[in-house]
Protein backbone atom coordinates (compact mmCIF):
# COMPACT_ATOMS: atom_id res chain seq x y z
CA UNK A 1 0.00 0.00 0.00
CA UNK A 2 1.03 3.62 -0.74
CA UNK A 3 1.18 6.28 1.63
CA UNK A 4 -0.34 8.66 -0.31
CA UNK A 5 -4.01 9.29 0.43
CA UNK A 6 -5.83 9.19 3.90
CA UNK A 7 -9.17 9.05 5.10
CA UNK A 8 -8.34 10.50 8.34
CA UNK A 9 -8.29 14.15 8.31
CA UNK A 10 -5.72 14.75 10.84
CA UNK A 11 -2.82 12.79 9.40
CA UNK A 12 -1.21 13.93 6.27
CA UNK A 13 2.40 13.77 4.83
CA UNK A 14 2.63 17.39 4.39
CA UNK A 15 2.36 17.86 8.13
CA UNK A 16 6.03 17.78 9.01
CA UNK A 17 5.97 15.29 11.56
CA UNK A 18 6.32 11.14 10.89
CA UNK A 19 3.02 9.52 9.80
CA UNK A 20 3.18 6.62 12.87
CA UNK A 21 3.85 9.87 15.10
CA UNK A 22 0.74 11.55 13.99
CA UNK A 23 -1.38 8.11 13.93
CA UNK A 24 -0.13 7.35 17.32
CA UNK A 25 -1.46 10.98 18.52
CA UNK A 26 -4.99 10.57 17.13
CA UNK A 27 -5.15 6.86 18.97
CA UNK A 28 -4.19 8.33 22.01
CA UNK A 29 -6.49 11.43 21.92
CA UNK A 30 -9.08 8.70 21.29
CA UNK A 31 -8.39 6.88 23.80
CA UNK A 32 -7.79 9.69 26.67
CA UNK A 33 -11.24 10.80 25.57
CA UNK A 34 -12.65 7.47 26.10
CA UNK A 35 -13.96 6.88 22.73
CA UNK A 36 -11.76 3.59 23.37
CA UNK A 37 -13.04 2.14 27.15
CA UNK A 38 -10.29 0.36 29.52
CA UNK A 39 -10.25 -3.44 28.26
CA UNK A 40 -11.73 -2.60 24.74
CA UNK A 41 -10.17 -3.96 21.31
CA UNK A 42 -8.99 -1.92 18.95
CA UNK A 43 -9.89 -2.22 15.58
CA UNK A 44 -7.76 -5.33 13.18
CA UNK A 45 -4.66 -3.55 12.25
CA UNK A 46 -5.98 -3.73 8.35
CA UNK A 47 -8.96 -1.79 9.75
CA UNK A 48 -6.94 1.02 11.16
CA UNK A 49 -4.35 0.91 8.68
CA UNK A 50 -6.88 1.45 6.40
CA UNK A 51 -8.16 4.15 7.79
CA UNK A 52 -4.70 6.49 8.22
CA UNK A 53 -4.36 5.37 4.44
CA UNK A 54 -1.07 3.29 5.64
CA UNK A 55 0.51 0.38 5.13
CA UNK A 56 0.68 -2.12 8.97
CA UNK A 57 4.62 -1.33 9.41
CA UNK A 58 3.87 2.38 9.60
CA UNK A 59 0.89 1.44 11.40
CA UNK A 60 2.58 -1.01 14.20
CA UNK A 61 5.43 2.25 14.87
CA UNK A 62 2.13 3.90 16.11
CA UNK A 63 1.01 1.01 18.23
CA UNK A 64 4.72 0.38 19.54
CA UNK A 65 4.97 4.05 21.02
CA UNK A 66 1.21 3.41 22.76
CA UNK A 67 2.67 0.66 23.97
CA UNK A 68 5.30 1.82 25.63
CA UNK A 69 3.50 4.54 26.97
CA UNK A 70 1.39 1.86 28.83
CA UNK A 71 -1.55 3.20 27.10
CA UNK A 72 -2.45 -0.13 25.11
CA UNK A 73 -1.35 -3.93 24.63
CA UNK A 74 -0.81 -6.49 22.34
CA UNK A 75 -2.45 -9.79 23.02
CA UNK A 76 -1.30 -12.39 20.59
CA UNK A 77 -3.52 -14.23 18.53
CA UNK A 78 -6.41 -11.20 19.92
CA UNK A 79 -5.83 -7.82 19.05
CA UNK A 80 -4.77 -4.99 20.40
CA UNK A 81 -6.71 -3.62 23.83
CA UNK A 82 -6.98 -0.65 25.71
CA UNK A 83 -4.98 -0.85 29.01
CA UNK A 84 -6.81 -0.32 32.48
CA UNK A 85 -8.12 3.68 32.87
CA UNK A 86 -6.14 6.44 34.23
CA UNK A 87 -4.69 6.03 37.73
CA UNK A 88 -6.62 8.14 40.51
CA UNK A 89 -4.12 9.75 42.32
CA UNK A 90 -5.60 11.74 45.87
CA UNK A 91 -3.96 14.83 46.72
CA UNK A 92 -4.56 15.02 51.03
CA UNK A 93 -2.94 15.19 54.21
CA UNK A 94 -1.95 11.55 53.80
CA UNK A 95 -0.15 11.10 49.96
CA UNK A 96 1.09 7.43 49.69
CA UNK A 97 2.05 6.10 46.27
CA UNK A 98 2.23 2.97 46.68
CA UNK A 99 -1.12 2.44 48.96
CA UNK A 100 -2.82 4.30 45.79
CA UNK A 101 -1.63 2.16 43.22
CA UNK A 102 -2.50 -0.80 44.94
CA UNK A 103 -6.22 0.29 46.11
CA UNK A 104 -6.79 0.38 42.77
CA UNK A 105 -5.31 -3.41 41.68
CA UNK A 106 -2.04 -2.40 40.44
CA UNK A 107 1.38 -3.01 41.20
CA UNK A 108 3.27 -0.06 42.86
CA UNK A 109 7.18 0.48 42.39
CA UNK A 110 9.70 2.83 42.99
CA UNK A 111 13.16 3.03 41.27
CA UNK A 112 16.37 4.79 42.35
CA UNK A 113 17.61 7.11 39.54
CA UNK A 114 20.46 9.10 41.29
CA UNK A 115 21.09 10.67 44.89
CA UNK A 116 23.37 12.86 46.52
CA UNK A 117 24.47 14.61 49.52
CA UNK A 118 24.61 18.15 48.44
CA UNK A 119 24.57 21.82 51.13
CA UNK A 120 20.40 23.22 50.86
CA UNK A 121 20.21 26.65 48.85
CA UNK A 122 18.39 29.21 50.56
CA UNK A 123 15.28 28.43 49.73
CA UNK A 124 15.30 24.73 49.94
CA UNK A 125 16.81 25.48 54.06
CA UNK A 126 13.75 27.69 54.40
CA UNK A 127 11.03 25.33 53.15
CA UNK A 128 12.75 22.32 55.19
CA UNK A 129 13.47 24.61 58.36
CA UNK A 130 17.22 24.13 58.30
CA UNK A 131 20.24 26.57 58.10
CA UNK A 132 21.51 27.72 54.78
CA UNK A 133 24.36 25.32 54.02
CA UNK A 134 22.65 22.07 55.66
CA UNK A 135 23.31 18.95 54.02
CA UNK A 136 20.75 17.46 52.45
CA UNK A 137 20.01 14.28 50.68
CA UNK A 138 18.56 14.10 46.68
CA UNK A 139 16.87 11.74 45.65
CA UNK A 140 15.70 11.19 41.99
CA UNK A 141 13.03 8.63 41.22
CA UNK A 142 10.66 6.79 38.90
CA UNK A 143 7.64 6.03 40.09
CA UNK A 144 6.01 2.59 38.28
CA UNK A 145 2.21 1.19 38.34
CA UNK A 146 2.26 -2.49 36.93
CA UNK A 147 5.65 -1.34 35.10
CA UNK A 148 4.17 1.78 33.50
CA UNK A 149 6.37 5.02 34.53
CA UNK A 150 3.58 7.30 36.34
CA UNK A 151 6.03 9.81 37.94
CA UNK A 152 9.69 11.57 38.15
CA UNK A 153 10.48 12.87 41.15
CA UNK A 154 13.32 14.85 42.72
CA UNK A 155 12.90 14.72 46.56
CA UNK A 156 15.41 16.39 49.81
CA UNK A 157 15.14 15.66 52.91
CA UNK A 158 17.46 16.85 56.14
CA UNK A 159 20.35 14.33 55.92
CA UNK A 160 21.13 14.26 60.06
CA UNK A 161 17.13 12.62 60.46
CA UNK A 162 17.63 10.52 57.18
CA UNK A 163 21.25 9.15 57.48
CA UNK A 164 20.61 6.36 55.97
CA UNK A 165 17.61 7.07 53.46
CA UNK A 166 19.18 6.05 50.09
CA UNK A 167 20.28 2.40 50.81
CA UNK A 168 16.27 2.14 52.31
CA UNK A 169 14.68 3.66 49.67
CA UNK A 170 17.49 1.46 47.40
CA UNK A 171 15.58 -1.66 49.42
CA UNK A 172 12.28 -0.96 49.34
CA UNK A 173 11.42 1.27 46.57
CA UNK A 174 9.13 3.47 49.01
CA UNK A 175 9.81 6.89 50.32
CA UNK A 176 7.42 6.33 53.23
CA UNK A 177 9.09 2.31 54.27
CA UNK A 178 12.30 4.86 53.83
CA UNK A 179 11.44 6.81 56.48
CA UNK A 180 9.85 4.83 58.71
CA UNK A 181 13.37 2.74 59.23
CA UNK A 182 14.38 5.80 60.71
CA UNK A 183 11.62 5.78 63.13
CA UNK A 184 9.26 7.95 61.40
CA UNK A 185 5.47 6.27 61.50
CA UNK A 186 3.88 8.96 59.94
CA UNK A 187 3.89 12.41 57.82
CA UNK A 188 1.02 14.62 56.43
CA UNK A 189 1.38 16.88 53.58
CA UNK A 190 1.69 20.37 54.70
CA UNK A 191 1.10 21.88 51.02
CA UNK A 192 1.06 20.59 47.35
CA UNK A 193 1.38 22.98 44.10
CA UNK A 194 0.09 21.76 40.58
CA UNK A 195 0.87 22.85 37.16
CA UNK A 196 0.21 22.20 33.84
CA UNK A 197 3.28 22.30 31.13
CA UNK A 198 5.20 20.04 28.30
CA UNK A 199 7.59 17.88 29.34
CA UNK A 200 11.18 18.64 28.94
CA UNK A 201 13.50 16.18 26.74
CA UNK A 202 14.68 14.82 29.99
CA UNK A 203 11.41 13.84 31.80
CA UNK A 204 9.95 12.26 28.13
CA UNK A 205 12.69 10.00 27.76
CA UNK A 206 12.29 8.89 31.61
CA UNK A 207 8.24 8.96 31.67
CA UNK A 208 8.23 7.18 27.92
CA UNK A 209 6.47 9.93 26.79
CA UNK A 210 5.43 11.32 23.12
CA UNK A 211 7.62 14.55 21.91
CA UNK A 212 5.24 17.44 22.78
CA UNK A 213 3.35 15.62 25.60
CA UNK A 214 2.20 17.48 28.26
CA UNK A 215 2.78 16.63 32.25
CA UNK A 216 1.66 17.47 36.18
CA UNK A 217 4.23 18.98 38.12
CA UNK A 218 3.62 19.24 41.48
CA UNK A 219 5.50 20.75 44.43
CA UNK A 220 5.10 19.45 48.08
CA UNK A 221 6.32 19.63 51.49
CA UNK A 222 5.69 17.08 53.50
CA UNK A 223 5.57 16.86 57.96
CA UNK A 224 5.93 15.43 60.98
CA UNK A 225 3.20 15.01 63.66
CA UNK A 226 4.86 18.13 65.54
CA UNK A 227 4.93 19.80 62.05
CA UNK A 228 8.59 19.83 61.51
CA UNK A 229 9.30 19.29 57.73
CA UNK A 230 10.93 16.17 56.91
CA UNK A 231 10.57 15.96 52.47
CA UNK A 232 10.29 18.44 49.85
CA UNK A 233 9.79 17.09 46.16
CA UNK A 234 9.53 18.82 42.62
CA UNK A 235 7.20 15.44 41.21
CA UNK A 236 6.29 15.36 37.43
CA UNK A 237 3.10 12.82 36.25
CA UNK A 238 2.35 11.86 32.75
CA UNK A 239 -0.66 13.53 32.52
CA UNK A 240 -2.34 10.80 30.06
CA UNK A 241 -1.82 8.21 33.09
CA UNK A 242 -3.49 10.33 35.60
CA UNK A 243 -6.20 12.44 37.41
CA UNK A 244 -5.39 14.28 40.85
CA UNK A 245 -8.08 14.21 43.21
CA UNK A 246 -8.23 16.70 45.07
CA UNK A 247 -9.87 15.79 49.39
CA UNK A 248 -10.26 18.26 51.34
CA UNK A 249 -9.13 17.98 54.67
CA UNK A 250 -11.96 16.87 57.08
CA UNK A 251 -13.08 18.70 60.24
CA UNK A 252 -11.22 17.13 63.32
């Protein structure tokens, strides 16, 4: 088949951009929108290339990047299918990745990308209530739901409290199980800022993400019962995996 004519009118070869790029961005508007349900067959790849006016090796590019992007999978000898909806992801007092993921039947993970002891700038000492010049610990992570990169965080938290909070978080792939080895039960979010913007190179690569796509990023600070902060964190989410929810704190 020639790539010449197509009976979609938001793919065409004059567009600038690959043709299994643009296919890949109408099937994933499609199924964001929920034209395409959690659990629901795609059409036969002759069907769809037929439609984009495409022969099936331009056509499979486009259902290799959905793919990755966890937003679809191939079940051989069935079809294609639309992965499980959007992860709900509560903004509160009481944030917990991993007890999110798995309320809602999914496998949680967390993945060491980097750390570092490093002296806190100005404004990092003031949001964390240390002295300018305290050493701090970064962490940088990748946050996974049944394999599927949901977040990218950067994270610092007072290194004399933490002292050893990378080989724990290196263990158990949990910021929370990290803390509580160093005899913290619990922590309540203090404050949490959202944005909207497109992701940079960087966070695409990491997140598996389509050039152009857009992301969450969130800032938070994080406390102890006595409301002494303990973790600040610059987060990004893939904003085609998620939906904040936003509970308001109840009346004590």
């Amino acid at each position: 088949m020639t790539e010449t004519a197509f009976s979609d009118e938001r793919v065409s070869r004059r567009a600038g951009v690959s043709l299994w790029r643009q296919i890949a961005d109408v099937l994933r508007a499609e199924i964001v929108s929920g034209k395409w349900p959690a659990e629901a067959p795609l059409p036969p790849e002759a069907a769809l290339a037929g439609r984009f006016g495409v022969n099936r090796h331009t056509l499979r590019r486009a259902l290799a990047v959905l793919a990755a992007e966890g937003l679809v999978r191939s079940d051989q000898g069935r079809g294609t299918f639309v992965t499980a909806e959007r992860l709900a992801y509560p903004i509160g007092r009481r944030t917990r990745f991993s007890q999110i993921v798995s309320r809602q039947a999914r496998a949680p993970g967390g993945r060491l990308i980097a750390s570092q002891v490093e002296p806190a700038p100005l404004w990092l000492a003031e949001h964390l209530g240390v002295a300018e010049g305290a050493r701090l610990i970064r962490l940088e992570t990748l946050s996974v739901a049944d394999g599927v990169p949901i977040s990218a965080a950067t994270s610092w938290f007072p290194a004399s409290r933490f002292p050893r909070l990378v080989a724990a978080y290196a263990e158990t792939g949990s910021i929370t199980a990290a803390m509580a080895d160093h005899g913290l039960g619990d922590y309540f979010r203090r404050w949490t800022k959202v944005r909207a913007r497109q992701a940079e190179p960087a966070e695409t690569e990491r997140l598996l993400l389509p050039r152009g796509a857009s992301v969450l990023a969130t800032e938070a600070l994080n406390e102890d019962k006595d409301g002494v902060p303990v973790h600040y964190s610059d987060t990004v989410f893939a904003a085609d995996r998620i939906e904040l929810v936003i509970e308001p704190e109840r009346a004590r």
